[in-house]
C-alpha atoms as a PDB file:
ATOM      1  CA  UNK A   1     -14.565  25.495  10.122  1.00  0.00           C
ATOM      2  CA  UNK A   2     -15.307  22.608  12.470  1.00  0.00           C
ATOM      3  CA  UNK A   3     -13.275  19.826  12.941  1.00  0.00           C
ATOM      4  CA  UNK A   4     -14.314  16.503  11.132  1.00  0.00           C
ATOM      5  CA  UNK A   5     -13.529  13.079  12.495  1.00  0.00           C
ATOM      6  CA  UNK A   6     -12.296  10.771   9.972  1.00  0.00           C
ATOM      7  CA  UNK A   7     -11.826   7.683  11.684  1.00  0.00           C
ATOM      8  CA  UNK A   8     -12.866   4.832  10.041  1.00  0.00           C
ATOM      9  CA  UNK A   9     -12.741   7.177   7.146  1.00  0.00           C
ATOM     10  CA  UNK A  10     -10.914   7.362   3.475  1.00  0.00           C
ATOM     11  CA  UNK A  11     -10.371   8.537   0.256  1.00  0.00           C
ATOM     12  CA  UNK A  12      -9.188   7.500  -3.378  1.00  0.00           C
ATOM     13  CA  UNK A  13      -7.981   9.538  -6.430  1.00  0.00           C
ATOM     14  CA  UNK A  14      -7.673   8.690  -9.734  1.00  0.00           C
ATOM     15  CA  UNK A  15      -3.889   7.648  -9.883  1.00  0.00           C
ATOM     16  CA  UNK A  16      -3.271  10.320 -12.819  1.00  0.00           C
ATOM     17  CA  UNK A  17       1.026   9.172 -13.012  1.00  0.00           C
ATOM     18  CA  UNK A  18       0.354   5.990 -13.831  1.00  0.00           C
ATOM     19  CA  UNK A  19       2.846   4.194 -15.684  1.00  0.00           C
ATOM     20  CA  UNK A  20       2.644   0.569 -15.944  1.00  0.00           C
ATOM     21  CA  UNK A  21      -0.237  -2.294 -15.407  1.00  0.00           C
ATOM     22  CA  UNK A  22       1.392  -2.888 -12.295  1.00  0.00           C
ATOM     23  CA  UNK A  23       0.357   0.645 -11.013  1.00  0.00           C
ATOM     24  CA  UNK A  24      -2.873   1.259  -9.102  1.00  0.00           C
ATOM     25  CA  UNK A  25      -5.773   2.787 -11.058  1.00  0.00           C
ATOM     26  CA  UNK A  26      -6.262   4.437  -7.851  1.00  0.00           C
ATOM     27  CA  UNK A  27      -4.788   5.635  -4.817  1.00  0.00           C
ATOM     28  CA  UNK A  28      -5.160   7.491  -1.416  1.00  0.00           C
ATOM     29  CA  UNK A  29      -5.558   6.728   2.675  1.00  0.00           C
ATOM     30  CA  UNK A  30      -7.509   5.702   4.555  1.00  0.00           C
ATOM     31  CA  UNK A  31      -7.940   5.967   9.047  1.00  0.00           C
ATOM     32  CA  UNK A  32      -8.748   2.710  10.257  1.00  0.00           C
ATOM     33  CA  UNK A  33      -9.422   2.727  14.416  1.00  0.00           C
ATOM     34  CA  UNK A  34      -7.044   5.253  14.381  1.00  0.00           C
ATOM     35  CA  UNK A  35      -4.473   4.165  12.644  1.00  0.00           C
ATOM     36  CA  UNK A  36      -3.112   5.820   9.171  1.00  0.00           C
ATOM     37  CA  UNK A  37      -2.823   3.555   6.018  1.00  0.00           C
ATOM     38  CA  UNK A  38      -1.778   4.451   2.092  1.00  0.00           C
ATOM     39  CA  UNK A  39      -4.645   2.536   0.132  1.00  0.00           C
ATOM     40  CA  UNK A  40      -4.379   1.229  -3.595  1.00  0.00           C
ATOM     41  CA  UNK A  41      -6.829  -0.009  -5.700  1.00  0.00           C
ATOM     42  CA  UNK A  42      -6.885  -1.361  -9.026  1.00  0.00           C
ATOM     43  CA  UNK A  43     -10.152  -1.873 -11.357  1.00  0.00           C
ATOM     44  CA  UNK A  44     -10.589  -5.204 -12.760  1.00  0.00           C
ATOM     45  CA  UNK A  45     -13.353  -7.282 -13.879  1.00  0.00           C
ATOM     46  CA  UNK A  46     -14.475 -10.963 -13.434  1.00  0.00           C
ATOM     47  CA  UNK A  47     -14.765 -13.809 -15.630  1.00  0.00           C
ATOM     48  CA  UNK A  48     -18.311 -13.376 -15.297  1.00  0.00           C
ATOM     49  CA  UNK A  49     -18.027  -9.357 -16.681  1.00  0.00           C
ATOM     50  CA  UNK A  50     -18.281  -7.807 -13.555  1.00  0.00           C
ATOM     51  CA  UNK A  51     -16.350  -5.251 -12.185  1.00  0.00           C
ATOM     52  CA  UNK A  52     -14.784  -4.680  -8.898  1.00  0.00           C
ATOM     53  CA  UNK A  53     -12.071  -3.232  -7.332  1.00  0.00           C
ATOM     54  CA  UNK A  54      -8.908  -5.295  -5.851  1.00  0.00           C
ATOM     55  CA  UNK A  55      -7.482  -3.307  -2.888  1.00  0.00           C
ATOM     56  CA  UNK A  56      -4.497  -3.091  -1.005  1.00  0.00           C
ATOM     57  CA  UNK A  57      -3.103  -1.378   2.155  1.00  0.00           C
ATOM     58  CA  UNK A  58       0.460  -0.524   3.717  1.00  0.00           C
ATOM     59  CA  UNK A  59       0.344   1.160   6.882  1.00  0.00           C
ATOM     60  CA  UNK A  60       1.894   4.497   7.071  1.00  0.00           C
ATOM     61  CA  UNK A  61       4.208   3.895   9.845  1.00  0.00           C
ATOM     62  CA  UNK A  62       5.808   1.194   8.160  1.00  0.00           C
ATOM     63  CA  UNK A  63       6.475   2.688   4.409  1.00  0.00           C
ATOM     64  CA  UNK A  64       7.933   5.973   6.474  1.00  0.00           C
ATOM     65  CA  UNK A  65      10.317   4.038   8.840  1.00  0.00           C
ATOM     66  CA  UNK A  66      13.728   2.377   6.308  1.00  0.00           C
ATOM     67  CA  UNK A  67      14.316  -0.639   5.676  1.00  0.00           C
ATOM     68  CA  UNK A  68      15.902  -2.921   8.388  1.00  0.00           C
ATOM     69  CA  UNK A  69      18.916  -4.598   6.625  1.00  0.00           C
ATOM     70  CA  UNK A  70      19.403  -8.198   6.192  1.00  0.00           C
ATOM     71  CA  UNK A  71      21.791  -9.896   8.741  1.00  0.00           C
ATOM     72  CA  UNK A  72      25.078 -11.295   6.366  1.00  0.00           C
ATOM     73  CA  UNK A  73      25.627 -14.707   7.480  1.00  0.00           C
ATOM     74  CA  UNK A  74      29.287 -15.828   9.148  1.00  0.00           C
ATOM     75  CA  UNK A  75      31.388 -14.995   6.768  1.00  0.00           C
ATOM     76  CA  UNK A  76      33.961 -17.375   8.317  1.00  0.00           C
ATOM     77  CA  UNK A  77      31.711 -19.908   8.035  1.00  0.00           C
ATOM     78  CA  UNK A  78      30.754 -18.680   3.776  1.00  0.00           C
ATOM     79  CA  UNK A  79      34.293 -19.208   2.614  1.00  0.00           C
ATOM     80  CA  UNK A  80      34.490 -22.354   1.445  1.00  0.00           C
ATOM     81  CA  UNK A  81      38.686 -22.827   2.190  1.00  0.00           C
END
């Protein structure tokens, strides 16, 4: 089987555990120059009737890497006696 390139390339699947509104009514990646990205997208229509979809995109580097933690202020400098 040959190998494809899929840069510049992506995909979306009906988002079949969704839960709430909030959820994307689809979901999948996408290869953009390269790089690797989780893509959303949710189906909504216009005042005018038409629909469209509203997209959005995380890269996949930064979901997989944790969370930096927030620096805690001085707490000498917090306590208020």
């Amino acid at each position: 089987m040959p190998d494809f390139d899929n840069t510049n390339r992506g995909v979306l699947f009906k988002n079949e555990r969704k839960e709430k509104d909030t959820h994307s009514d689809y979901n999948g990646s996408i290869n953009v120059e390269g790089q690797e990205y989780w893509l959303d997208a949710w189906l909504k229509e216009a005042k005018s009737g038409k629909k469209f979809f509203s997209l959005s995109i995380k890269s996949k580097d930064a979901v997989s890497q944790p969370a930096k933690p927030k620096p805690v202020g001085d707490f000498e400098k917090d306590v208020p006696f």
